[in-house]
Structure formats: structure tokens, C-alpha cells
PDB file of N, CA and C in Angstrom:
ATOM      1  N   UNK A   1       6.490  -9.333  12.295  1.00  0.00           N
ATOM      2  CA  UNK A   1       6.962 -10.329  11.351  1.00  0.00           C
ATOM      3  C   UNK A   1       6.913  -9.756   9.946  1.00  0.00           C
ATOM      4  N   UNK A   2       7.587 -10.386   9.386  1.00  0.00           N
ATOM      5  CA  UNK A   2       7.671  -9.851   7.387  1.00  0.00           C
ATOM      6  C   UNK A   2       6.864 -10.595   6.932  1.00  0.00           C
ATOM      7  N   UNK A   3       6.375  -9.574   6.038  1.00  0.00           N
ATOM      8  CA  UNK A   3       5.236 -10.412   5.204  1.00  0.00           C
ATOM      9  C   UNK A   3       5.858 -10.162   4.005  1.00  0.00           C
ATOM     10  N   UNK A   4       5.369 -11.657   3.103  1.00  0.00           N
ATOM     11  CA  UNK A   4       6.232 -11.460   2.067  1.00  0.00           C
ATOM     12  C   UNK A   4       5.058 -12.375   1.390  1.00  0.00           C
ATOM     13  N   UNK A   5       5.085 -12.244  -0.345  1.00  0.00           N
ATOM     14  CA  UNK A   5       4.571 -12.970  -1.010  1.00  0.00           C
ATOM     15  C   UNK A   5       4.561 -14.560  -1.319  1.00  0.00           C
ATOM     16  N   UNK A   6       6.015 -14.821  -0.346  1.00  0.00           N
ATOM     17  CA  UNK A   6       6.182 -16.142  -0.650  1.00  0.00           C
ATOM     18  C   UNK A   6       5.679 -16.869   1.391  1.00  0.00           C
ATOM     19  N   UNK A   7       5.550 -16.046   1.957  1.00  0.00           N
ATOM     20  CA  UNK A   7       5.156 -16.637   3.401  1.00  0.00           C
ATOM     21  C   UNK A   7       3.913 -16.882   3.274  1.00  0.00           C
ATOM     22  N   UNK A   8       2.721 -16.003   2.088  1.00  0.00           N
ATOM     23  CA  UNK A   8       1.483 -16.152   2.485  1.00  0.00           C
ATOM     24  C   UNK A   8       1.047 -17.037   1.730  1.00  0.00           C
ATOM     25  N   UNK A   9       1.691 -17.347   0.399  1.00  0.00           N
ATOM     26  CA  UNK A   9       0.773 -18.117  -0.852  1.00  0.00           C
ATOM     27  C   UNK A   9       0.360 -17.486  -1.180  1.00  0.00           C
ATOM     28  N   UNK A  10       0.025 -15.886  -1.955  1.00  0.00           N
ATOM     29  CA  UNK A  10      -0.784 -15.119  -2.125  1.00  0.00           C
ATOM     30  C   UNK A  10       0.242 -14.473  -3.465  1.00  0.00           C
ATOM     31  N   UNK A  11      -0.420 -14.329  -4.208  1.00  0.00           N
ATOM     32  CA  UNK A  11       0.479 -13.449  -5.244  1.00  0.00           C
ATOM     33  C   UNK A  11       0.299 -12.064  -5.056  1.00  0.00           C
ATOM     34  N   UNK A  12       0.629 -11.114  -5.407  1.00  0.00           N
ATOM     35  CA  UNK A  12       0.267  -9.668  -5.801  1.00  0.00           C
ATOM     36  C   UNK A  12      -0.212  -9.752  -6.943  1.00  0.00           C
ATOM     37  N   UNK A  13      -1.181  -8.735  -7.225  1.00  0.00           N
ATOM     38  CA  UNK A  13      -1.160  -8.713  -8.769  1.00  0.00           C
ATOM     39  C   UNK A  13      -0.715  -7.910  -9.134  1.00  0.00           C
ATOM     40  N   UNK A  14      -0.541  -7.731 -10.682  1.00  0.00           N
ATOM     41  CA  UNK A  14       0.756  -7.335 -11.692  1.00  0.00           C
ATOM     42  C   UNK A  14       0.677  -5.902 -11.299  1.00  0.00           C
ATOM     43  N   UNK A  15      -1.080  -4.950 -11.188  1.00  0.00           N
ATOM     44  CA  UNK A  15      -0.860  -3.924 -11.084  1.00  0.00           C
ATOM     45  C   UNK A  15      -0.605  -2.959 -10.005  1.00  0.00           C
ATOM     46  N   UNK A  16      -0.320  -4.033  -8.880  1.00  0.00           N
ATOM     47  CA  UNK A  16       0.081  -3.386  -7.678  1.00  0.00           C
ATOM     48  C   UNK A  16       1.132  -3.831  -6.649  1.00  0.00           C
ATOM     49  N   UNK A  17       1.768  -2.646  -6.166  1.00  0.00           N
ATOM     50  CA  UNK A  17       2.692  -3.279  -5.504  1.00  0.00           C
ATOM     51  C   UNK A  17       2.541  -2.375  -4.045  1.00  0.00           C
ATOM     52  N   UNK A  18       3.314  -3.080  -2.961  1.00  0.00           N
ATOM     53  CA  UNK A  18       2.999  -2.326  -1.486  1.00  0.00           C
ATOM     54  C   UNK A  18       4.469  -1.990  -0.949  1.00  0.00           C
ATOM     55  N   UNK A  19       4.484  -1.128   0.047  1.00  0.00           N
ATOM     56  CA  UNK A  19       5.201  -0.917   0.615  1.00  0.00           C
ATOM     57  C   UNK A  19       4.448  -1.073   2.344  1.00  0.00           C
ATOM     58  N   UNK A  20       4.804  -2.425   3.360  1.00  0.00           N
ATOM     59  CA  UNK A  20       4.545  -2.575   4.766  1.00  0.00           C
ATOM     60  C   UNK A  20       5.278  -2.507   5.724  1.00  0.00           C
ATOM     61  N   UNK A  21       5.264  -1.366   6.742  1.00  0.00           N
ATOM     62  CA  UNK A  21       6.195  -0.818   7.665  1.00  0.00           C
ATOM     63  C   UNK A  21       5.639  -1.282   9.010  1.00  0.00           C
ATOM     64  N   UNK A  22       6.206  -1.517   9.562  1.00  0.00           N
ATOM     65  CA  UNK A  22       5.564  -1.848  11.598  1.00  0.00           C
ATOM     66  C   UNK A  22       6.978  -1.298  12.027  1.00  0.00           C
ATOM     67  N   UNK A  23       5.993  -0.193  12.887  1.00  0.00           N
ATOM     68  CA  UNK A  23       6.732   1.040  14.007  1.00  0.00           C
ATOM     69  C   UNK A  23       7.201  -0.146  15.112  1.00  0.00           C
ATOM     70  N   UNK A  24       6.568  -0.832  15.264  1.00  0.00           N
ATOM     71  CA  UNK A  24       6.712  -1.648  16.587  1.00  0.00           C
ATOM     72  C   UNK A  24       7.849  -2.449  16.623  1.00  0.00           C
ATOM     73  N   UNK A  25       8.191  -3.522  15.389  1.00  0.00           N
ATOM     74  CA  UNK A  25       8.892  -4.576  15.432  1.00  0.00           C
ATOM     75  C   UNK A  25       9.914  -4.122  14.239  1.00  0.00           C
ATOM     76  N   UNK A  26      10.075  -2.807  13.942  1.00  0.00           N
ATOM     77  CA  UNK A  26      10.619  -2.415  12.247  1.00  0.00           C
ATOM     78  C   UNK A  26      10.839  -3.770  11.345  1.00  0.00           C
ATOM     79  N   UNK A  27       9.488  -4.464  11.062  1.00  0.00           N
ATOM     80  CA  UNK A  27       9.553  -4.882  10.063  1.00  0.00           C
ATOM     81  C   UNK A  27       9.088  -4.304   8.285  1.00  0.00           C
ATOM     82  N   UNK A  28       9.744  -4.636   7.685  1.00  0.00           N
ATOM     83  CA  UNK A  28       9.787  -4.337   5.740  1.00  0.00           C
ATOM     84  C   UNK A  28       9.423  -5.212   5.605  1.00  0.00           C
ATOM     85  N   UNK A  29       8.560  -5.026   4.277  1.00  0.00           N
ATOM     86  CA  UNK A  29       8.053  -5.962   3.199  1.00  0.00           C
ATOM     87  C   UNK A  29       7.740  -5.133   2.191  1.00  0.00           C
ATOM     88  N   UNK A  30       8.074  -5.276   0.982  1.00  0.00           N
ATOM     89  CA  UNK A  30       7.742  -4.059  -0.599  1.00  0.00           C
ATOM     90  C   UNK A  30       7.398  -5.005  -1.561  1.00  0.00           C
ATOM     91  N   UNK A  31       7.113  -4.967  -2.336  1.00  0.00           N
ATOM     92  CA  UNK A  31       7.400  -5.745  -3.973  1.00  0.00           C
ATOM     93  C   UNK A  31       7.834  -4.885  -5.168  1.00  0.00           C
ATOM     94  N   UNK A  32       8.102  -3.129  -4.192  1.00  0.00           N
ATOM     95  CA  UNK A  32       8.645  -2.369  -5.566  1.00  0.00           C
ATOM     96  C   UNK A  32       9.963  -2.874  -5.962  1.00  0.00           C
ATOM     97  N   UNK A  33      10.763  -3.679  -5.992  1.00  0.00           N
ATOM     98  CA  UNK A  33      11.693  -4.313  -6.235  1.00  0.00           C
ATOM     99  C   UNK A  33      11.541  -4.908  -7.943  1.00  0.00           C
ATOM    100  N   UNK A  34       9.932  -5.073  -7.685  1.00  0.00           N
ATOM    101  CA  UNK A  34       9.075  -5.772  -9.032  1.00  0.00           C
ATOM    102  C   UNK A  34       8.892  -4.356 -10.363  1.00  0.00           C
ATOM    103  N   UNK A  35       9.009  -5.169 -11.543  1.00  0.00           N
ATOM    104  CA  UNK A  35       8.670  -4.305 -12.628  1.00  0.00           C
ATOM    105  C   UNK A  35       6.900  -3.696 -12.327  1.00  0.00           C
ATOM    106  N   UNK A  36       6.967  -2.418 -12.810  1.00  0.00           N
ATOM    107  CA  UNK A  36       7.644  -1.497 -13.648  1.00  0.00           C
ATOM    108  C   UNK A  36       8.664  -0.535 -12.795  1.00  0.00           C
ATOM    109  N   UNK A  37       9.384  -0.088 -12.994  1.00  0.00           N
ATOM    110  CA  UNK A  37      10.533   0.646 -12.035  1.00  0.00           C
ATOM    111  C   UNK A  37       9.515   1.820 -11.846  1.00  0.00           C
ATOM    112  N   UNK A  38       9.784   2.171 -10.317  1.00  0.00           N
ATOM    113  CA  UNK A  38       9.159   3.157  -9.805  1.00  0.00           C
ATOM    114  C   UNK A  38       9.978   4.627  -9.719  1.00  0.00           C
ATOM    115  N   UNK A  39       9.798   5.734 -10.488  1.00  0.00           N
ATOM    116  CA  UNK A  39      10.613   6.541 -10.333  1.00  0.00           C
ATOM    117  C   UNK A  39      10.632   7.503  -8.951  1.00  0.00           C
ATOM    118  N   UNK A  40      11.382   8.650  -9.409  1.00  0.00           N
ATOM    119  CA  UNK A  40      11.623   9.703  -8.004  1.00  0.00           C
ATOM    120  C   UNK A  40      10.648  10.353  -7.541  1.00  0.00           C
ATOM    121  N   UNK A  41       9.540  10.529  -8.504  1.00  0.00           N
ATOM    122  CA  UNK A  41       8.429  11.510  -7.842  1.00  0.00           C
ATOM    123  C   UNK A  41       7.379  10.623  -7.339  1.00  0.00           C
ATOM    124  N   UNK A  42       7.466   9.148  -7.455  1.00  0.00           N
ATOM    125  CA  UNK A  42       6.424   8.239  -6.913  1.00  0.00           C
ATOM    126  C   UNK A  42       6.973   8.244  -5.745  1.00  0.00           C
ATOM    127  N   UNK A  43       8.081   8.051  -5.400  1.00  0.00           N
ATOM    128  CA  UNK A  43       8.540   7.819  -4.121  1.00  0.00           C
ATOM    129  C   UNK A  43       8.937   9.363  -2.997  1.00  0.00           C
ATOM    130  N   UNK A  44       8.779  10.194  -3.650  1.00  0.00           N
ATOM    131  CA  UNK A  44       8.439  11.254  -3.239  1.00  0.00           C
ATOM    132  C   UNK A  44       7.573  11.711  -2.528  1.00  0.00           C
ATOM    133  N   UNK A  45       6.281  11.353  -3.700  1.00  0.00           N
ATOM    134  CA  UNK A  45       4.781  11.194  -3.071  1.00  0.00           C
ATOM    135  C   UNK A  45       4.882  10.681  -1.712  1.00  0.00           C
ATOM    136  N   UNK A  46       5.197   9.204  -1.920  1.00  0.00           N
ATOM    137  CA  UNK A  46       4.770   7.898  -0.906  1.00  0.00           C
ATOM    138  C   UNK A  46       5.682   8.923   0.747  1.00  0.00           C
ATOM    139  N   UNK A  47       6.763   9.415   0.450  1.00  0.00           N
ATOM    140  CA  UNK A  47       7.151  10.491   1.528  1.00  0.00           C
ATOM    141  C   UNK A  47       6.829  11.379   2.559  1.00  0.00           C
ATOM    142  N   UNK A  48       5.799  11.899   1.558  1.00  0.00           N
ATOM    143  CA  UNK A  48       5.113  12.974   1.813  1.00  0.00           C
ATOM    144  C   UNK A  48       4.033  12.139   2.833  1.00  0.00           C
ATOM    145  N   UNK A  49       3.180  11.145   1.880  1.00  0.00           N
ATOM    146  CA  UNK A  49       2.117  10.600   2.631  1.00  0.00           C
ATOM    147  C   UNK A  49       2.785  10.174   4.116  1.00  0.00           C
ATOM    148  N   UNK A  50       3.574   9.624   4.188  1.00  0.00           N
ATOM    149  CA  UNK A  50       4.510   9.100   4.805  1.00  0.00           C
ATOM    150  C   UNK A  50       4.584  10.131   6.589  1.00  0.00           C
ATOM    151  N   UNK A  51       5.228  11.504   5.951  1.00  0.00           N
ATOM    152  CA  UNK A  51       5.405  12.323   7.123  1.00  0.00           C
ATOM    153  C   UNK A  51       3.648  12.830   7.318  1.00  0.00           C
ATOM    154  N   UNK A  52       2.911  12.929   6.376  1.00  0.00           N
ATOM    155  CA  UNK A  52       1.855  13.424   6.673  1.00  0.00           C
ATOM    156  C   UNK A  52       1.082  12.577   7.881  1.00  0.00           C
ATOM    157  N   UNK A  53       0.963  11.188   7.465  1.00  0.00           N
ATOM    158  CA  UNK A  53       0.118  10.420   8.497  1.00  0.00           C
ATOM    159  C   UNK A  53       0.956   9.712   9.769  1.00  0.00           C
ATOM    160  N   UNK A  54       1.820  10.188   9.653  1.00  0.00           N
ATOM    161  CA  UNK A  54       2.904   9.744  10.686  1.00  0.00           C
ATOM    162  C   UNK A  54       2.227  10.190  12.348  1.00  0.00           C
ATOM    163  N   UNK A  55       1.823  11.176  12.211  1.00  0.00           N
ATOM    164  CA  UNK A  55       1.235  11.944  13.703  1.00  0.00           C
ATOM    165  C   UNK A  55      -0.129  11.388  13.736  1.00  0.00           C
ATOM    166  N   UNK A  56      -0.734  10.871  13.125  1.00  0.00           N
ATOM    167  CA  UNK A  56      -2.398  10.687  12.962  1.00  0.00           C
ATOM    168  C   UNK A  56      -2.701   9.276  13.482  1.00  0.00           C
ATOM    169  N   UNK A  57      -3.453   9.557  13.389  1.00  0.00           N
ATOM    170  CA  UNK A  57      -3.936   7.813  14.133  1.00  0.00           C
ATOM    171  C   UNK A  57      -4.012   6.745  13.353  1.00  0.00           C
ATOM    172  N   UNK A  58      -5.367   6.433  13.335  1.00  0.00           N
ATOM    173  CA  UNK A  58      -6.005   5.718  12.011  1.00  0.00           C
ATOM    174  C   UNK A  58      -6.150   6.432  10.953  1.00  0.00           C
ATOM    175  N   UNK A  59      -5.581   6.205   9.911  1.00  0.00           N
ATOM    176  CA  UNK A  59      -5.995   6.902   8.516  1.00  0.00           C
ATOM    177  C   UNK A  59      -6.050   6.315   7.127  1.00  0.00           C
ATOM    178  N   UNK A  60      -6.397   6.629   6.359  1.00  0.00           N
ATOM    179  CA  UNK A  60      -6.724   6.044   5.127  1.00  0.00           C
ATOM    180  C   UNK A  60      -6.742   7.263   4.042  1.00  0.00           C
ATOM    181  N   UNK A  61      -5.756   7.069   2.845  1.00  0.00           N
ATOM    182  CA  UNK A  61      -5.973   8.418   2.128  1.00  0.00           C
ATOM    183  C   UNK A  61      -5.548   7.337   0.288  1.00  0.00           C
ATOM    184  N   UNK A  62      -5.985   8.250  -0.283  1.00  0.00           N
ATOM    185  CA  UNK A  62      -5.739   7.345  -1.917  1.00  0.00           C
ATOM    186  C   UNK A  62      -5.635   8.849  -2.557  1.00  0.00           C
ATOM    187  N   UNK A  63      -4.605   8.801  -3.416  1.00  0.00           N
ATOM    188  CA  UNK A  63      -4.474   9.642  -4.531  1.00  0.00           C
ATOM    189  C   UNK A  63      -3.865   9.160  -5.286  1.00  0.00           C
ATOM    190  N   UNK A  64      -4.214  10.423  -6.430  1.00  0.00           N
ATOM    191  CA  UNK A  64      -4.120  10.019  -7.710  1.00  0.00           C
ATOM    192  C   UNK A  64      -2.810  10.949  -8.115  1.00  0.00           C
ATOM    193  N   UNK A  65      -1.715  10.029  -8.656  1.00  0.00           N
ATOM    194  CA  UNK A  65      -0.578  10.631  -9.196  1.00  0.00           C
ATOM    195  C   UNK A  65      -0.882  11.473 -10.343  1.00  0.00           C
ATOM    196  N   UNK A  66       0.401  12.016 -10.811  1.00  0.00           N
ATOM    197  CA  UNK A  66       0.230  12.663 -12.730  1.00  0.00           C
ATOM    198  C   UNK A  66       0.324  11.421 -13.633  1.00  0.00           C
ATOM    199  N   UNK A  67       0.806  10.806 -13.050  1.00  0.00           N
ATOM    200  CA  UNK A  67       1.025   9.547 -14.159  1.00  0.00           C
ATOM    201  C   UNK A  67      -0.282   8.668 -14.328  1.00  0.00           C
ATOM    202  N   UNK A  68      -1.279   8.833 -13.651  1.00  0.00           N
ATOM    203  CA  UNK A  68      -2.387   7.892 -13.478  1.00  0.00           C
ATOM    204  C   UNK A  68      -2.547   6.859 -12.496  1.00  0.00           C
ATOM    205  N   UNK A  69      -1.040   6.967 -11.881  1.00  0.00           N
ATOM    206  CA  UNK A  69      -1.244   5.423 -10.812  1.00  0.00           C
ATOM    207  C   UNK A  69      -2.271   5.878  -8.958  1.00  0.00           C
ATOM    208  N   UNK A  70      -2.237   5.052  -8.776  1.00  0.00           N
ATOM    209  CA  UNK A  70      -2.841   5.526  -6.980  1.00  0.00           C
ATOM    210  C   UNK A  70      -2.755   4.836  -6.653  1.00  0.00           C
ATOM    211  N   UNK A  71      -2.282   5.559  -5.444  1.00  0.00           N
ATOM    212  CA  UNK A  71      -1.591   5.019  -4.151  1.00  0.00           C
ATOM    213  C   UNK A  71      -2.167   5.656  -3.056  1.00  0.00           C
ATOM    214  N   UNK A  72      -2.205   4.215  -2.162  1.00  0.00           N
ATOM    215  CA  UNK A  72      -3.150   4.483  -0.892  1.00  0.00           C
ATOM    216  C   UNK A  72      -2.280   4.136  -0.263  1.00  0.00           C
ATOM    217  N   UNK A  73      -2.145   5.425   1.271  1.00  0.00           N
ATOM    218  CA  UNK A  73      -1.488   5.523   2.779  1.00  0.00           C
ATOM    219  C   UNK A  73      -2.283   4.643   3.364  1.00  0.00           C
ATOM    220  N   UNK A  74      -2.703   3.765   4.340  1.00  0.00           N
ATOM    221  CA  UNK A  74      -3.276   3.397   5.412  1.00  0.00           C
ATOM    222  C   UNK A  74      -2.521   3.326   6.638  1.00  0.00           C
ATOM    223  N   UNK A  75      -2.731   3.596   7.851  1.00  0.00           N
ATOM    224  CA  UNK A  75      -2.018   3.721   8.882  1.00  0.00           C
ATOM    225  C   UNK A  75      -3.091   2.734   9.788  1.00  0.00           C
ATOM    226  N   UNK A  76      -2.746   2.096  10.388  1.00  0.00           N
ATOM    227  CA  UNK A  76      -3.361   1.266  11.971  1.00  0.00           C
ATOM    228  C   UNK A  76      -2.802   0.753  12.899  1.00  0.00           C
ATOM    229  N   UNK A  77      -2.608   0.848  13.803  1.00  0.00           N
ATOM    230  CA  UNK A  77      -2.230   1.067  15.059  1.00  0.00           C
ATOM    231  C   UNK A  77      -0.959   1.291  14.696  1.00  0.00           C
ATOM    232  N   UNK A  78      -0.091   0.400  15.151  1.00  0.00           N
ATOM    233  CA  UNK A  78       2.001   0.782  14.406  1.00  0.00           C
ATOM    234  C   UNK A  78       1.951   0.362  13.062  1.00  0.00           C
ATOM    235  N   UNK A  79       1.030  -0.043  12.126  1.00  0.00           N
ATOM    236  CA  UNK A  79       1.556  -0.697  10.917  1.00  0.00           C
ATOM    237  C   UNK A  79       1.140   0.632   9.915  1.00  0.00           C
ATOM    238  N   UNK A  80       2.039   0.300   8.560  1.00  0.00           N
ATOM    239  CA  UNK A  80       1.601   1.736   7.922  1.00  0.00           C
ATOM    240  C   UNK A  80       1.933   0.542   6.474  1.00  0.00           C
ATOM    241  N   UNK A  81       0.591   0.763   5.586  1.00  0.00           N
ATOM    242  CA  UNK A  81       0.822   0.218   3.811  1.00  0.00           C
ATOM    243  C   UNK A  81       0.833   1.044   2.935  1.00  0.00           C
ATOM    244  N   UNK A  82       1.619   1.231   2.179  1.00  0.00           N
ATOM    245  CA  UNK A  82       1.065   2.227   1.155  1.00  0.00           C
ATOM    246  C   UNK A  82       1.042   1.327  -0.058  1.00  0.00           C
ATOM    247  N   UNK A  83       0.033   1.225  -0.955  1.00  0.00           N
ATOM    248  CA  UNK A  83      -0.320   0.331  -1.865  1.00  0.00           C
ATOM    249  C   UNK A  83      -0.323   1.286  -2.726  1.00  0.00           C
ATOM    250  N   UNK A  84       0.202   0.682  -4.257  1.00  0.00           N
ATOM    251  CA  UNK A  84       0.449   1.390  -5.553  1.00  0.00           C
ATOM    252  C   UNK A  84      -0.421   0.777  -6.403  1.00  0.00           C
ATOM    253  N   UNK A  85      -1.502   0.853  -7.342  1.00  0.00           N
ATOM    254  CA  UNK A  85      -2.502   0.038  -8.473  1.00  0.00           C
ATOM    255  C   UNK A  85      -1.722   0.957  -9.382  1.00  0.00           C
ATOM    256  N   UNK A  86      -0.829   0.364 -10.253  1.00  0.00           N
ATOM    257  CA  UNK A  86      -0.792   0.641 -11.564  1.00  0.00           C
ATOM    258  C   UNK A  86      -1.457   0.875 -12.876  1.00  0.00           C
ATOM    259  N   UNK A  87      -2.204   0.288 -12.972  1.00  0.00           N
ATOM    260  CA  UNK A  87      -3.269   0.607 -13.939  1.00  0.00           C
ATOM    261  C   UNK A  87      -3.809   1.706 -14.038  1.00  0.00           C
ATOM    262  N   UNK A  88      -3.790   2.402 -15.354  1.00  0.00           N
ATOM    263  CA  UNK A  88      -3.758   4.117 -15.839  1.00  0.00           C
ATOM    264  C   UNK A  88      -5.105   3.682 -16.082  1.00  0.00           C
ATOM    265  N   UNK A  89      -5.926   4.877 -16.312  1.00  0.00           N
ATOM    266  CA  UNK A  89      -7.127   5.276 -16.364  1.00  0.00           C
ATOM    267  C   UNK A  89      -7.964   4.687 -15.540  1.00  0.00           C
ATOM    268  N   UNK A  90      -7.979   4.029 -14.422  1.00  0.00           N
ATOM    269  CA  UNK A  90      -8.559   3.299 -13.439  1.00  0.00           C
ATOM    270  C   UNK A  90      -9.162   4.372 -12.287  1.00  0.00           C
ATOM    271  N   UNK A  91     -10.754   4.387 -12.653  1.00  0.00           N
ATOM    272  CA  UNK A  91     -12.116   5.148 -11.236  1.00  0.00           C
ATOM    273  C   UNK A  91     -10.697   4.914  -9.818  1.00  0.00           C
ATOM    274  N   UNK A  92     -11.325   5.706  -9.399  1.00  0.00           N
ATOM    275  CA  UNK A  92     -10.622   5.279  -7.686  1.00  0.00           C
ATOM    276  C   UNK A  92     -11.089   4.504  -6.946  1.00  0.00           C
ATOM    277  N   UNK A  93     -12.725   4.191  -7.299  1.00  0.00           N
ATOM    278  CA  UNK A  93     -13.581   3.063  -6.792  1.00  0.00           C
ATOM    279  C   UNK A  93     -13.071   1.607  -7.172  1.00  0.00           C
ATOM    280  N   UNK A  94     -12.408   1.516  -8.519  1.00  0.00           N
ATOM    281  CA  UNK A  94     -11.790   0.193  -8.850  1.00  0.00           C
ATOM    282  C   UNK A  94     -10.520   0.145  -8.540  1.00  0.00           C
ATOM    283  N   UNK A  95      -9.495   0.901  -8.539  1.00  0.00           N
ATOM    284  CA  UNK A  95      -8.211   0.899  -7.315  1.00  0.00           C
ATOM    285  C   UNK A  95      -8.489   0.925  -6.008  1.00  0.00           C
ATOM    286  N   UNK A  96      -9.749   1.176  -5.299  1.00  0.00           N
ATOM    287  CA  UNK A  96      -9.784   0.745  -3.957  1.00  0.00           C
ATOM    288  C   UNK A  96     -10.199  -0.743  -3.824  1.00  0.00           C
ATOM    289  N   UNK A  97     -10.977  -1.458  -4.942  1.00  0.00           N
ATOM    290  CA  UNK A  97     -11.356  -2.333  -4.581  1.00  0.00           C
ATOM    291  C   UNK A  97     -10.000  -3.133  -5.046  1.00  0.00           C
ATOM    292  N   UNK A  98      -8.953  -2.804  -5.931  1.00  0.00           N
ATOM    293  CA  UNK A  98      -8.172  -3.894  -6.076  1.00  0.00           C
ATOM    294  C   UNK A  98      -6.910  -3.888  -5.074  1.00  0.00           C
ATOM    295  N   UNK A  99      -6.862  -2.691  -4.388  1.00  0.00           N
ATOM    296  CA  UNK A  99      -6.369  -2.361  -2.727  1.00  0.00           C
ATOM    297  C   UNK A  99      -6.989  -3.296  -2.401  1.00  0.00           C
ATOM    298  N   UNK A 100      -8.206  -3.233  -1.899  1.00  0.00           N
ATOM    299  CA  UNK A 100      -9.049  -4.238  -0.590  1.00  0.00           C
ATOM    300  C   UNK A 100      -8.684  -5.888  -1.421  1.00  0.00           C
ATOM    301  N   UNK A 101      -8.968  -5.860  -2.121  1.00  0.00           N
ATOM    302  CA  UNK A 101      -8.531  -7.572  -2.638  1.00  0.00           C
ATOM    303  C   UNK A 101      -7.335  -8.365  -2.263  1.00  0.00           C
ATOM    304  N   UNK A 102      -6.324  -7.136  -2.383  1.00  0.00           N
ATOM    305  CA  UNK A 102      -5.112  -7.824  -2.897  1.00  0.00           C
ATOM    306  C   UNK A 102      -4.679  -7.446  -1.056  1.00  0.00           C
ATOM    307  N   UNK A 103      -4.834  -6.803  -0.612  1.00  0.00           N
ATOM    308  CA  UNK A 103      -4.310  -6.799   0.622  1.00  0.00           C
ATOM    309  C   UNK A 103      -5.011  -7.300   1.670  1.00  0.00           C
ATOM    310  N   UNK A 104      -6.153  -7.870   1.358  1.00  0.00           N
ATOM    311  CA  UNK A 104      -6.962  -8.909   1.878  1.00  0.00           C
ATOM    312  C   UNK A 104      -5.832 -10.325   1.678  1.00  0.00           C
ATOM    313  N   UNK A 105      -5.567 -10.494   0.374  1.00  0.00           N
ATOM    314  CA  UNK A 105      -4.842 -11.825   0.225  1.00  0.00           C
ATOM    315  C   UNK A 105      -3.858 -11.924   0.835  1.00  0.00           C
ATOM    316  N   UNK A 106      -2.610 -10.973   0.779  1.00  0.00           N
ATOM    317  CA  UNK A 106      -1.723 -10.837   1.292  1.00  0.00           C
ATOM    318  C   UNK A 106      -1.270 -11.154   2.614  1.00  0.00           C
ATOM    319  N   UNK A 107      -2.015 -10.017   3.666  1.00  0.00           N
ATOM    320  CA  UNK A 107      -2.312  -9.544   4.842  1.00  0.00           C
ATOM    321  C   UNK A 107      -3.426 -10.262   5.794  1.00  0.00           C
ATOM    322  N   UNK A 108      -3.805 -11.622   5.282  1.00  0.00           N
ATOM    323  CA  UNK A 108      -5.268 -11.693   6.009  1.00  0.00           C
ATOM    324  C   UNK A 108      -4.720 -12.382   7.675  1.00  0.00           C
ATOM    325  N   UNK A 109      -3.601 -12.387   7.667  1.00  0.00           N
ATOM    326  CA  UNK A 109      -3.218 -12.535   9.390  1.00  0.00           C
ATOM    327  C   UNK A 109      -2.539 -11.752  10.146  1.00  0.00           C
ATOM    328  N   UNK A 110      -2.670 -10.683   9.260  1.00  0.00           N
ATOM    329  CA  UNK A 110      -2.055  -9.248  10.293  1.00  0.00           C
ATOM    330  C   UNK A 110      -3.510  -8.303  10.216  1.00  0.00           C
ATOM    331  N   UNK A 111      -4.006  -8.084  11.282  1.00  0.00           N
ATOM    332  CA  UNK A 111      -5.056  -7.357  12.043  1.00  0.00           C
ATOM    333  C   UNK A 111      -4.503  -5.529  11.722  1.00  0.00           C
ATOM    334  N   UNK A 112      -5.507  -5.108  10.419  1.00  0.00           N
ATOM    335  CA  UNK A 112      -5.719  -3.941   9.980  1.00  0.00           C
ATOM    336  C   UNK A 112      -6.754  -3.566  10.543  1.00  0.00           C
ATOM    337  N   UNK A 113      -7.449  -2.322  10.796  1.00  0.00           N
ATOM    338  CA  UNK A 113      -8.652  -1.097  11.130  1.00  0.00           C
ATOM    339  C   UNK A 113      -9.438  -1.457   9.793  1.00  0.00           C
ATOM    340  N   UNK A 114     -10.666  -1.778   9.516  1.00  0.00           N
ATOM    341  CA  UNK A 114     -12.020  -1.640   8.675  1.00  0.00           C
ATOM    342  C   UNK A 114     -11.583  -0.638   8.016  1.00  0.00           C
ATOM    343  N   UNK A 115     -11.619  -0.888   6.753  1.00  0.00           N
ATOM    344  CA  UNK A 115     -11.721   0.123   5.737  1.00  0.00           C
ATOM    345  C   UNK A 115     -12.907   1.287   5.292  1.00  0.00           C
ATOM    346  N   UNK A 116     -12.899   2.438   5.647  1.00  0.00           N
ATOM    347  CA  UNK A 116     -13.929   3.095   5.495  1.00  0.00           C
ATOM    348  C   UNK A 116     -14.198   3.471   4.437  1.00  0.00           C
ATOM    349  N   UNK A 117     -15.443   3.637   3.946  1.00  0.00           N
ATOM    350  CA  UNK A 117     -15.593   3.680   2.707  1.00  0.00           C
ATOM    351  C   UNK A 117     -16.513   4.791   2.511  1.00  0.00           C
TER     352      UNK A 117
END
């Protein structure tokens, strides 16, 4: 099923946006559609992560762009998120937790893998 911001009641917040894929049912759901425009080398990145965890099982990876943003791969069972926190100069400890928040809100009836920490 699509998950969307308006099915859950859940907002995103301003500084993040997702991209949610299911291998199983090819369902989409993004909010990069939303300001700030995402250029070519963000989506580049998200590519890369993309073919990288494609073969892997469960995974979980966060990096940090040139621009300051991070973006986290998660993969579990067929579903794959990659979450973007916008906010520049932001620890990776406070972009994971505003990952776990916001995709807690979002997502809390689609069955993700425990976040390892």
C-alpha cells in the first residue's frame, strides 16, 4: 500500500523528506516533490545507496553529504526508505533521532526491522 502524508495524519517535518519503495507490491511514496529542490548529486547518492543495499538483507546506513544533509538507506524485508534530514550542521546522533521520530509517525503500520543503534 502507499503511504502518504495525507493517509496517516502525520506530517513530515520541514527538515526531512523520504523516499518508500516495496519490492513486493511496487509501491511509491516520496515528499521530495516538497521544497527545498533536491539536486543531481543528492539523487545520485540515494542511487548508489540504492544499488549498494539492494543484494543485502537487513541494513541500515546514514551519511553525510557535502552539502551537510543525511540521508539514511534502511532496507527490511522488501521495503527500502531512504530518509533525507535537511538541517546543515546537524551530529548524526540528532538526524538519526529525527529519522526515528518522523518515520515512527509516518510508518507506524508498516512493520520495519529495530533500528540498531
Amino acid at each position: 500500500a502507499v503511504v502518504s502524508t495525507q493517509s496517516t495524519g502525520v506530517a513530515a517535518s520541514d527538515n526531512v523528506r523520504y523516499i518508500l519503495y516495496n519490492y513486493d507490491n511496487l509501491a511509491f511514496s516520496s515528499t521530495l516533490h516538497s521544497p527545498p529542490r533536491l539536486n543531481h548529486a543528492f539523487m545520485r547518492v540515494v542511487c548508489d545507496l540504492a544499488e549498494y543495499i539492494a543484494d543485502k538483507k537487513d541494513t541500515d546506513i546514514l551519511v553525510k553529504t557535502g552539502t551537510d544533509y543525511w540521508i539514511s538507506a534502511r532496507k527490511c524485508n522488501s521495503r527500502v526508505l531512504f530518509t533525507l534530514v535537511t538541517q546543515k550542521n546537524s551530529h548524526h546522533l540528532n538526524a538519526l533521532e529525527e529519522i526515528k521520530r518522523t518515520t515512527a509517525g509516518l510508518f507506524s503500520k508498516l512493520y520495519f526491522c529495530e533500528y540498531k543503534d
